[in-house]
Every structure is written in structure tokens, then in C-alpha cells.
PDB file of N, CA and C in Angstrom:
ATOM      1  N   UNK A   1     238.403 154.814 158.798  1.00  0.00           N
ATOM      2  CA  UNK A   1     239.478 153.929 159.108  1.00  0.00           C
ATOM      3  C   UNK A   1     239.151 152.575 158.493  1.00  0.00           C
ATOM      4  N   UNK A   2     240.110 152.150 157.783  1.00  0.00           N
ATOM      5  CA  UNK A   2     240.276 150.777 157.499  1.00  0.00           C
ATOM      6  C   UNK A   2     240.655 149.564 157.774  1.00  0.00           C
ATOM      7  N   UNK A   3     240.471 148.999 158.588  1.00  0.00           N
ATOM      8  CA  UNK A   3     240.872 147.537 159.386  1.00  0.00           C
ATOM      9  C   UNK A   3     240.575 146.195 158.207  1.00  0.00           C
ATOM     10  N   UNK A   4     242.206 145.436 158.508  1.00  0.00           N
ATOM     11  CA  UNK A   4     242.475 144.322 157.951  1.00  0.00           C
ATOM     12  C   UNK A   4     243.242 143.273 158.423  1.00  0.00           C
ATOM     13  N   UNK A   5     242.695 141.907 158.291  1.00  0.00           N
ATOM     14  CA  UNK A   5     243.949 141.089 158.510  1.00  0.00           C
ATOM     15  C   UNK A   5     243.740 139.711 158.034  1.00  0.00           C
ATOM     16  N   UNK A   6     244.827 139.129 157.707  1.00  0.00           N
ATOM     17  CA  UNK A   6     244.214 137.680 157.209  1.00  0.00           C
ATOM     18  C   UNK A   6     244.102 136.788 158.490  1.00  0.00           C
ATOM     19  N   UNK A   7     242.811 135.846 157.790  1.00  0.00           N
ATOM     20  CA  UNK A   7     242.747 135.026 159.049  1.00  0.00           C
ATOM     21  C   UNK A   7     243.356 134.272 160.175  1.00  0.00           C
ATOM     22  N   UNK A   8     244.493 133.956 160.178  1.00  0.00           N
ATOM     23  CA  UNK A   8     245.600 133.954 161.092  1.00  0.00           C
ATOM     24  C   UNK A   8     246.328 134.761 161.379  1.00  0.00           C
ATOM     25  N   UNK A   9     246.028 135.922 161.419  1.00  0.00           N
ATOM     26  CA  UNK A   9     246.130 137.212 162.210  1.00  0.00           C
ATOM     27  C   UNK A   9     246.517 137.396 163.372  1.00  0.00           C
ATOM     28  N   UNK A  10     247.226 137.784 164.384  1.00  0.00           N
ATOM     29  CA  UNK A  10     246.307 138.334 165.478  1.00  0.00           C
ATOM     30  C   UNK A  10     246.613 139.839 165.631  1.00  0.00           C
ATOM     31  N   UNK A  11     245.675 140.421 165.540  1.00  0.00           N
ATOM     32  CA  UNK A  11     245.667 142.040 165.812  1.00  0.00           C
ATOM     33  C   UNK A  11     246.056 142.560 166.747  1.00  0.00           C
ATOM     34  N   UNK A  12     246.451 143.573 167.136  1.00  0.00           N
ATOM     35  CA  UNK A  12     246.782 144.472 168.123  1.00  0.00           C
ATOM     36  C   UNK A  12     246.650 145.666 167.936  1.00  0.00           C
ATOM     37  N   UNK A  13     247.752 146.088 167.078  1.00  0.00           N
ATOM     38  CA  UNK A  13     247.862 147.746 167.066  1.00  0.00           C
ATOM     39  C   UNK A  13     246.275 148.341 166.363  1.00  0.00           C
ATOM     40  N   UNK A  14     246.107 147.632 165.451  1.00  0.00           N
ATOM     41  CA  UNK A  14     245.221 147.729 164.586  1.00  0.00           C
ATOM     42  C   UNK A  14     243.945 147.988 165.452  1.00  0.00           C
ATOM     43  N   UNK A  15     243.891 146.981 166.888  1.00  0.00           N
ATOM     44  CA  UNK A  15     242.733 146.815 167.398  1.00  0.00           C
ATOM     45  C   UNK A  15     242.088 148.260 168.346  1.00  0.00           C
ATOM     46  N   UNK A  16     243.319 148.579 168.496  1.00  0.00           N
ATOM     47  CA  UNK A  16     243.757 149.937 169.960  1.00  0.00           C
ATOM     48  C   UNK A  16     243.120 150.825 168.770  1.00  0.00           C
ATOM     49  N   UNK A  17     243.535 151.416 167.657  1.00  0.00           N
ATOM     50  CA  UNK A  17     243.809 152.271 166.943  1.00  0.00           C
ATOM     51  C   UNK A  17     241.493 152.117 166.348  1.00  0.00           C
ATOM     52  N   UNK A  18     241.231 151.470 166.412  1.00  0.00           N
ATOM     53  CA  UNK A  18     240.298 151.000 165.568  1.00  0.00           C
ATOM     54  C   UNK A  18     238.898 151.553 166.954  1.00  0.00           C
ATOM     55  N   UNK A  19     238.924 150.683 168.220  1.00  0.00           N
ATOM     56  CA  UNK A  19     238.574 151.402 169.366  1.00  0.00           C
ATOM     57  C   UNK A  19     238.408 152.882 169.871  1.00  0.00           C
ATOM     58  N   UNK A  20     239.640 153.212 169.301  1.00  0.00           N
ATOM     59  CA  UNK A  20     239.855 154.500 169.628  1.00  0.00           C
ATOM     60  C   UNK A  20     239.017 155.567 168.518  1.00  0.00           C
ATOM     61  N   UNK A  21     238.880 154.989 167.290  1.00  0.00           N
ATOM     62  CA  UNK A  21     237.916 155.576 166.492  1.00  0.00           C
ATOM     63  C   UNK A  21     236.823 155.229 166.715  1.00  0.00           C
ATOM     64  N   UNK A  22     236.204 154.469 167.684  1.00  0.00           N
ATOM     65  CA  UNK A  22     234.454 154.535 167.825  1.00  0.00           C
ATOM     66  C   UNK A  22     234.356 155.024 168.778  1.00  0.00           C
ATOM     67  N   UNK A  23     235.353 155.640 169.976  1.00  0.00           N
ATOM     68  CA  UNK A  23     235.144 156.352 170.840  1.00  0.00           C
ATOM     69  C   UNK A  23     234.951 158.070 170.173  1.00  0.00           C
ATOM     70  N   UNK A  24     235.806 158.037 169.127  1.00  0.00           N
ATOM     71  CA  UNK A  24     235.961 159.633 168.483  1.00  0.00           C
ATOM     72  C   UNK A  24     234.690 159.818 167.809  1.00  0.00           C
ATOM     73  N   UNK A  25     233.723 158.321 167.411  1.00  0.00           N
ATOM     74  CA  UNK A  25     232.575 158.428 166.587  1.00  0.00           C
ATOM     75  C   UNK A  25     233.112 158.523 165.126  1.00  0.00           C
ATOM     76  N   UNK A  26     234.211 158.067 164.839  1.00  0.00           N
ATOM     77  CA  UNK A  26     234.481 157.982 162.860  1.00  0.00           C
ATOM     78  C   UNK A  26     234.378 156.216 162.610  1.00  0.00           C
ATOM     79  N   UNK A  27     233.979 156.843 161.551  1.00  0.00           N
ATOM     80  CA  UNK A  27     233.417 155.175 161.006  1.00  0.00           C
ATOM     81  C   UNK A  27     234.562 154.220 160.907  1.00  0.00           C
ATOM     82  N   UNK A  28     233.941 152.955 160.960  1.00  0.00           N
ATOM     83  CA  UNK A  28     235.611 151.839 160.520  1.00  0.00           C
ATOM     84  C   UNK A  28     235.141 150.989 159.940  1.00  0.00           C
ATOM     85  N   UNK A  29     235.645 150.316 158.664  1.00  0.00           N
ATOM     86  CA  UNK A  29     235.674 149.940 157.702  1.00  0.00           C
ATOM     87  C   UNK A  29     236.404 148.738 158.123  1.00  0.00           C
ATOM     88  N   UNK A  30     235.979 147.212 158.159  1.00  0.00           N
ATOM     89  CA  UNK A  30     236.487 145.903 158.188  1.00  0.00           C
ATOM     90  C   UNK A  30     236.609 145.043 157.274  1.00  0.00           C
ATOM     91  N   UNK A  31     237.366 144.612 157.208  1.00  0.00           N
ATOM     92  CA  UNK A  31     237.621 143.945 155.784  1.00  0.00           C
ATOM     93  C   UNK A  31     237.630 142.277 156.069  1.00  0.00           C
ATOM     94  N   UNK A  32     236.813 141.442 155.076  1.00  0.00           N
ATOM     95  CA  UNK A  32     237.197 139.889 155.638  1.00  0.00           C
ATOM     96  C   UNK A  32     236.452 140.093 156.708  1.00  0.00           C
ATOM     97  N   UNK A  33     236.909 138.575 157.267  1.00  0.00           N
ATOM     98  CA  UNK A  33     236.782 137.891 158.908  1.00  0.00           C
ATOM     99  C   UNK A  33     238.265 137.613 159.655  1.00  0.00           C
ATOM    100  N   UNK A  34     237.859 137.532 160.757  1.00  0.00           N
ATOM    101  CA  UNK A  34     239.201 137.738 161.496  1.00  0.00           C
ATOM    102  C   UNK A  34     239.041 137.677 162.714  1.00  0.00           C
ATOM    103  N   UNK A  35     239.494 136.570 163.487  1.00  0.00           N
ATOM    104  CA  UNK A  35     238.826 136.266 165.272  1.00  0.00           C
ATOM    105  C   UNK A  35     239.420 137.278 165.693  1.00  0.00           C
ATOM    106  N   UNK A  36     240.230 137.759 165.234  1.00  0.00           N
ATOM    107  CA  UNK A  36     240.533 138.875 166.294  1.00  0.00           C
ATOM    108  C   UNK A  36     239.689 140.336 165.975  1.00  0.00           C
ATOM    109  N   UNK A  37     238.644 140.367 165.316  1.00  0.00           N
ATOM    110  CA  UNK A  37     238.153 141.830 165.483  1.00  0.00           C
ATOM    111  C   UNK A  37     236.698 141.390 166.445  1.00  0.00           C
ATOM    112  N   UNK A  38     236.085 140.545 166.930  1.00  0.00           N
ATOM    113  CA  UNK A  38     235.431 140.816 168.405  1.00  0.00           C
ATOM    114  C   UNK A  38     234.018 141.156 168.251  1.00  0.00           C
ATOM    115  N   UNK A  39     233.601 141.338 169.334  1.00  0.00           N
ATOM    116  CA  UNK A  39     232.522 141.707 169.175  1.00  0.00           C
ATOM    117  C   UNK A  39     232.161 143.104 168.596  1.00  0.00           C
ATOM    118  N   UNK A  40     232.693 143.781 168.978  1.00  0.00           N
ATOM    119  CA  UNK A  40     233.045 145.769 168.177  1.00  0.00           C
ATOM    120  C   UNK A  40     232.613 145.721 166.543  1.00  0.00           C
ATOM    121  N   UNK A  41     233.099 144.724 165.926  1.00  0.00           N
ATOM    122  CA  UNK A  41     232.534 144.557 164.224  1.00  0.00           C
ATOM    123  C   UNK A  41     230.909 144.978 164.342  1.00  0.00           C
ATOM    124  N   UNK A  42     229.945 144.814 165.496  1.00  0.00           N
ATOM    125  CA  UNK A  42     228.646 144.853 165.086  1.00  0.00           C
ATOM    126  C   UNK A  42     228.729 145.978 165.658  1.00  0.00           C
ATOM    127  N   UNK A  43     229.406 147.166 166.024  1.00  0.00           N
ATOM    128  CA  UNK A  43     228.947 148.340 166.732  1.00  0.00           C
ATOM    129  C   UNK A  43     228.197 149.163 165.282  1.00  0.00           C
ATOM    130  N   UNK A  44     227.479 150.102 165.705  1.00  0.00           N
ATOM    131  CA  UNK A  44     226.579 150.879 164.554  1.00  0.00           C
ATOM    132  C   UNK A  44     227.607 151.313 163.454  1.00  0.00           C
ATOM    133  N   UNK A  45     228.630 151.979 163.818  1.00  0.00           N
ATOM    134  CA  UNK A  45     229.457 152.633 163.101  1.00  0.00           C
ATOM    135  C   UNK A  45     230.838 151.888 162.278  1.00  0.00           C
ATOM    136  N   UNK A  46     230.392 150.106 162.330  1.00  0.00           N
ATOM    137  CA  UNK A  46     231.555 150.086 161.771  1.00  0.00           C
ATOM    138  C   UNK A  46     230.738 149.128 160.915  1.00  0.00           C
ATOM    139  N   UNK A  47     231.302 149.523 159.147  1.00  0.00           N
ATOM    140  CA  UNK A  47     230.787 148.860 158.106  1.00  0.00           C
ATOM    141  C   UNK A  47     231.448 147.479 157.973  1.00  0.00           C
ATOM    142  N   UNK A  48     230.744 146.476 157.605  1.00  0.00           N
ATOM    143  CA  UNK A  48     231.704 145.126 157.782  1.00  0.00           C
ATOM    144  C   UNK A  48     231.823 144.828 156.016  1.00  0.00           C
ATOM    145  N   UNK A  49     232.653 144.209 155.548  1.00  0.00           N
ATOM    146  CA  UNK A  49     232.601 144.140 153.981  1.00  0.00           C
ATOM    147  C   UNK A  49     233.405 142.742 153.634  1.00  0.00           C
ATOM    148  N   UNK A  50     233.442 142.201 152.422  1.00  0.00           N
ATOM    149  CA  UNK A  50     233.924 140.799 152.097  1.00  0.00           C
ATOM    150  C   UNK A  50     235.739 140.882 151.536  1.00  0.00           C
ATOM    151  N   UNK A  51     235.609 142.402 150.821  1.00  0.00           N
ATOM    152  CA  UNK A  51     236.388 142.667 149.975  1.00  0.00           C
ATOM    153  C   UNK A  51     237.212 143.757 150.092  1.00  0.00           C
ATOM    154  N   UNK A  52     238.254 144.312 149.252  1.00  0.00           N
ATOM    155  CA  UNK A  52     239.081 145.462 149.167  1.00  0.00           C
ATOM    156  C   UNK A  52     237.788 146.073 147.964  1.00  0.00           C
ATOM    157  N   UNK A  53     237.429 145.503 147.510  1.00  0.00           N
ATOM    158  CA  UNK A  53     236.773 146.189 145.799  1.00  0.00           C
ATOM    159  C   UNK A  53     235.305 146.739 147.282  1.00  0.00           C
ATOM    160  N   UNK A  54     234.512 145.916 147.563  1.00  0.00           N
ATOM    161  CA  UNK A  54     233.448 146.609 148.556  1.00  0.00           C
ATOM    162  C   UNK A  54     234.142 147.758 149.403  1.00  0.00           C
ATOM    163  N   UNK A  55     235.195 147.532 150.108  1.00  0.00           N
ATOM    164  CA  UNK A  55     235.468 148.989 150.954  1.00  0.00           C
ATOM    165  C   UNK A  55     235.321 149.606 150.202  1.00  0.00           C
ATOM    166  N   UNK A  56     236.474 149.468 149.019  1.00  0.00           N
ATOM    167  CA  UNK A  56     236.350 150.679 148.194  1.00  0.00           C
ATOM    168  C   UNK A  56     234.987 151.308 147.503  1.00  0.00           C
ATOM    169  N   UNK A  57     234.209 150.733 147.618  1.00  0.00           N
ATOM    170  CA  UNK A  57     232.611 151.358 147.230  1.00  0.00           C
ATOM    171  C   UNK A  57     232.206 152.008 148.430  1.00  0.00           C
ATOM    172  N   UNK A  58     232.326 151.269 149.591  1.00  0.00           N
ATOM    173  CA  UNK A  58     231.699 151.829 151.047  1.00  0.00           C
ATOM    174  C   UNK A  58     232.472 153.450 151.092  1.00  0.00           C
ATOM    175  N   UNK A  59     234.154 153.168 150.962  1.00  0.00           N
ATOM    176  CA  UNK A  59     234.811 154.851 151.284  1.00  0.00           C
ATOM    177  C   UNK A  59     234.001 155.450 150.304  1.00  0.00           C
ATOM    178  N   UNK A  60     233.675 155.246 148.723  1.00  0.00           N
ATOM    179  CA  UNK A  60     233.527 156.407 147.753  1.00  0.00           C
ATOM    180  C   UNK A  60     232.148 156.769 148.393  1.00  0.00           C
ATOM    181  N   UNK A  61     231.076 155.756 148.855  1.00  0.00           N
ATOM    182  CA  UNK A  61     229.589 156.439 149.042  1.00  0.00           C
ATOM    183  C   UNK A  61     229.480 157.467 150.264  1.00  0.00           C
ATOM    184  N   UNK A  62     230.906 157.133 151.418  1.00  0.00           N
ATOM    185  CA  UNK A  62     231.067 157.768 152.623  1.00  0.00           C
ATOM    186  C   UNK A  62     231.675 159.318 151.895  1.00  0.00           C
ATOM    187  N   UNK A  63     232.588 159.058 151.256  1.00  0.00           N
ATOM    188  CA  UNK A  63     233.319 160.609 150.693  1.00  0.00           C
ATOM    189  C   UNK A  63     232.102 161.299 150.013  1.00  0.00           C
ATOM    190  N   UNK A  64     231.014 160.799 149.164  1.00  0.00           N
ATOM    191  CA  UNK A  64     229.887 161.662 148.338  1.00  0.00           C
ATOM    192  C   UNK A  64     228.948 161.992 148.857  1.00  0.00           C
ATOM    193  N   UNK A  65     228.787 161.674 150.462  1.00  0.00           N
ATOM    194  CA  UNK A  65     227.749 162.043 151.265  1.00  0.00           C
ATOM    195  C   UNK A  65     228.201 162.697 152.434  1.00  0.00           C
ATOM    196  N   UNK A  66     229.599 163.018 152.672  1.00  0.00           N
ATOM    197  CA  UNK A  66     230.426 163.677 153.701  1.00  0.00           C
ATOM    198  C   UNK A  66     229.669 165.152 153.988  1.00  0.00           C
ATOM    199  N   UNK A  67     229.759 165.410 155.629  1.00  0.00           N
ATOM    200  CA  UNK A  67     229.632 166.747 155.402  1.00  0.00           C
ATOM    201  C   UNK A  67     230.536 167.600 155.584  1.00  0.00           C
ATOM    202  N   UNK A  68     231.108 168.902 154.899  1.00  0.00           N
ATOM    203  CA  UNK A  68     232.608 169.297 154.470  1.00  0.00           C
ATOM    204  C   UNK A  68     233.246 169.926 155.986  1.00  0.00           C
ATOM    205  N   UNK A  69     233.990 169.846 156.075  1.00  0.00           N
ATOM    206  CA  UNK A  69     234.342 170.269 157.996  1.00  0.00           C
ATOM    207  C   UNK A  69     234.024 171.544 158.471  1.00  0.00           C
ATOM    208  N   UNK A  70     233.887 172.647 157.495  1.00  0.00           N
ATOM    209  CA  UNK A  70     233.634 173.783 157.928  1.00  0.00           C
ATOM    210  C   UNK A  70     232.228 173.781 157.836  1.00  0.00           C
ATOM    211  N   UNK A  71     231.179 173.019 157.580  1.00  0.00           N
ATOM    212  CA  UNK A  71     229.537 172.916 158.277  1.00  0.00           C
ATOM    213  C   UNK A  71     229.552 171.337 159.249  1.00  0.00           C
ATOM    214  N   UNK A  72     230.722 171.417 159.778  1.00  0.00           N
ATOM    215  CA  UNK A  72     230.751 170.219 160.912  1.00  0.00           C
ATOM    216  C   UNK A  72     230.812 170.278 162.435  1.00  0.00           C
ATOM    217  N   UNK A  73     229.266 170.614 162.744  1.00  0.00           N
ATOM    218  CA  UNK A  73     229.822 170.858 164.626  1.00  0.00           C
ATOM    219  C   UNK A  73     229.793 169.563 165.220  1.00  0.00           C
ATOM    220  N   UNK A  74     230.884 169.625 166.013  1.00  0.00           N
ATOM    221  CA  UNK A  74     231.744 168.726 166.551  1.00  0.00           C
ATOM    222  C   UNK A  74     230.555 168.487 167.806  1.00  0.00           C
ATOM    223  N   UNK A  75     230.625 167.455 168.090  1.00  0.00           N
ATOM    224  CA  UNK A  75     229.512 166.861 169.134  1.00  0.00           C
ATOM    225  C   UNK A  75     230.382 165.907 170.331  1.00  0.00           C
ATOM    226  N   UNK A  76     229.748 166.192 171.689  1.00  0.00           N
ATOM    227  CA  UNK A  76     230.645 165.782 172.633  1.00  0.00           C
ATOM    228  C   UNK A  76     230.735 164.110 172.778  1.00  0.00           C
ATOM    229  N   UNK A  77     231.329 163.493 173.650  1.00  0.00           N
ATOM    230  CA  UNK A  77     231.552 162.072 173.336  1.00  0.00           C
ATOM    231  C   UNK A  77     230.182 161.163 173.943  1.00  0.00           C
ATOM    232  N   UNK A  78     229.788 162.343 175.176  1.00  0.00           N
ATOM    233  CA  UNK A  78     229.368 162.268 176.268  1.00  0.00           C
ATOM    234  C   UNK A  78     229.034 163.102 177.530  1.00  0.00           C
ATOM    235  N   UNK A  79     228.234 163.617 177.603  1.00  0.00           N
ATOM    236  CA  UNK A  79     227.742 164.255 179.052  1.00  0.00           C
ATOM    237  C   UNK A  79     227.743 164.225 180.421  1.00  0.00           C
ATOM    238  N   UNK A  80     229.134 164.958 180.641  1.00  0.00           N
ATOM    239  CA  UNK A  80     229.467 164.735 181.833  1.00  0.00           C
ATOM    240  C   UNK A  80     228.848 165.478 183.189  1.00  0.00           C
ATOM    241  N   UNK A  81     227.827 166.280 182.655  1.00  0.00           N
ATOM    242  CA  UNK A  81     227.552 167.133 183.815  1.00  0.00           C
ATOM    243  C   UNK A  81     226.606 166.947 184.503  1.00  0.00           C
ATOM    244  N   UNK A  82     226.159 165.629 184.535  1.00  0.00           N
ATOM    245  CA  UNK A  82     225.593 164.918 185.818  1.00  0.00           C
ATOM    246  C   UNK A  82     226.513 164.692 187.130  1.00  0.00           C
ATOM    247  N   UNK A  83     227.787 164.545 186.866  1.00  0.00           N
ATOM    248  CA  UNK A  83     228.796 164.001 187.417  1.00  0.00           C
ATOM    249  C   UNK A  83     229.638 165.221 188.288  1.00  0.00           C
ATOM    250  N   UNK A  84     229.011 166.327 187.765  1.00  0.00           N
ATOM    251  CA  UNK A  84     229.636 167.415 188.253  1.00  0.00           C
ATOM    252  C   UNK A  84     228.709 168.664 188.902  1.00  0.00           C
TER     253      UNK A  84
END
């Protein structure tokens, strides 16, 4: 996922949608600075970059090191069976 906005921004949809991919565990891709992306920019999984030309290097090195979906086991979010 790719997140953008110019600096007088303020995000929303973008922000829900962006959350919701570090809960799924897929990477997110930030572009610029932008008060509205938060503290979440430093989570492990989201690459921070200056540029459109850098994402675009970050997606190609993410696509050439992908692993293809049919050798992809899906891993849970979280372990709930303490709780149960």
C-alpha cells in the first residue's frame, strides 16, 4: 500500500485504510511528510521514503523478493487461545 499527501493535508480515508494494513501485516509505503500520518510511520512494516521515484524502487525491490502466494502460509494476526 501506498500512502500520500501534501503537507496541508489532512488524511482520513487514507489513514483507516493504511491501519488496517498493519493489522493484515502488508507493508505500507509513505511518501513525503505529513502531520497527519502519526506515530504508525515508525511501525516495522511501513517503509518511509522522500519521493514517488524512491517508492518506486522500494515496490520494485518488494515485487523481486516476494514470495509467490501459492508458497504463502498465511499466519494468524494473533493468538487467541489463551483467552479461550
Amino acid at each position: 500500500m501506498l500512502v500520500y499527501g501534501e503537507k496541508d493535508d489532512v488524511l482520513r480515508g487514507a489513514l483507516v485504510e493504511a491501519r488496517m494494513g498493519l493489522a493484515l501485516r502488508k507493508p505500507i509505503i509513505v511518501v513525503g511528510e505529513n502531520p497527519s500520518y502519526g506515530i504508525w510511520k515508525y511501525h516495522s512494516l511501513v517503509h518511509r521514503v522522500a519521493s514517488f521515484d524512491k517508492a518506486r524502487s522500494v515496490l520494485r525491490l518488494m515485487a523481486a523478493t516476494a514470495i509467490p502466494a501459492e508458497q504463502h502460509e498465511p499466519q494468524p494476526i494473533c493468538d487467541i487461545s489463551p483467552f479461550f
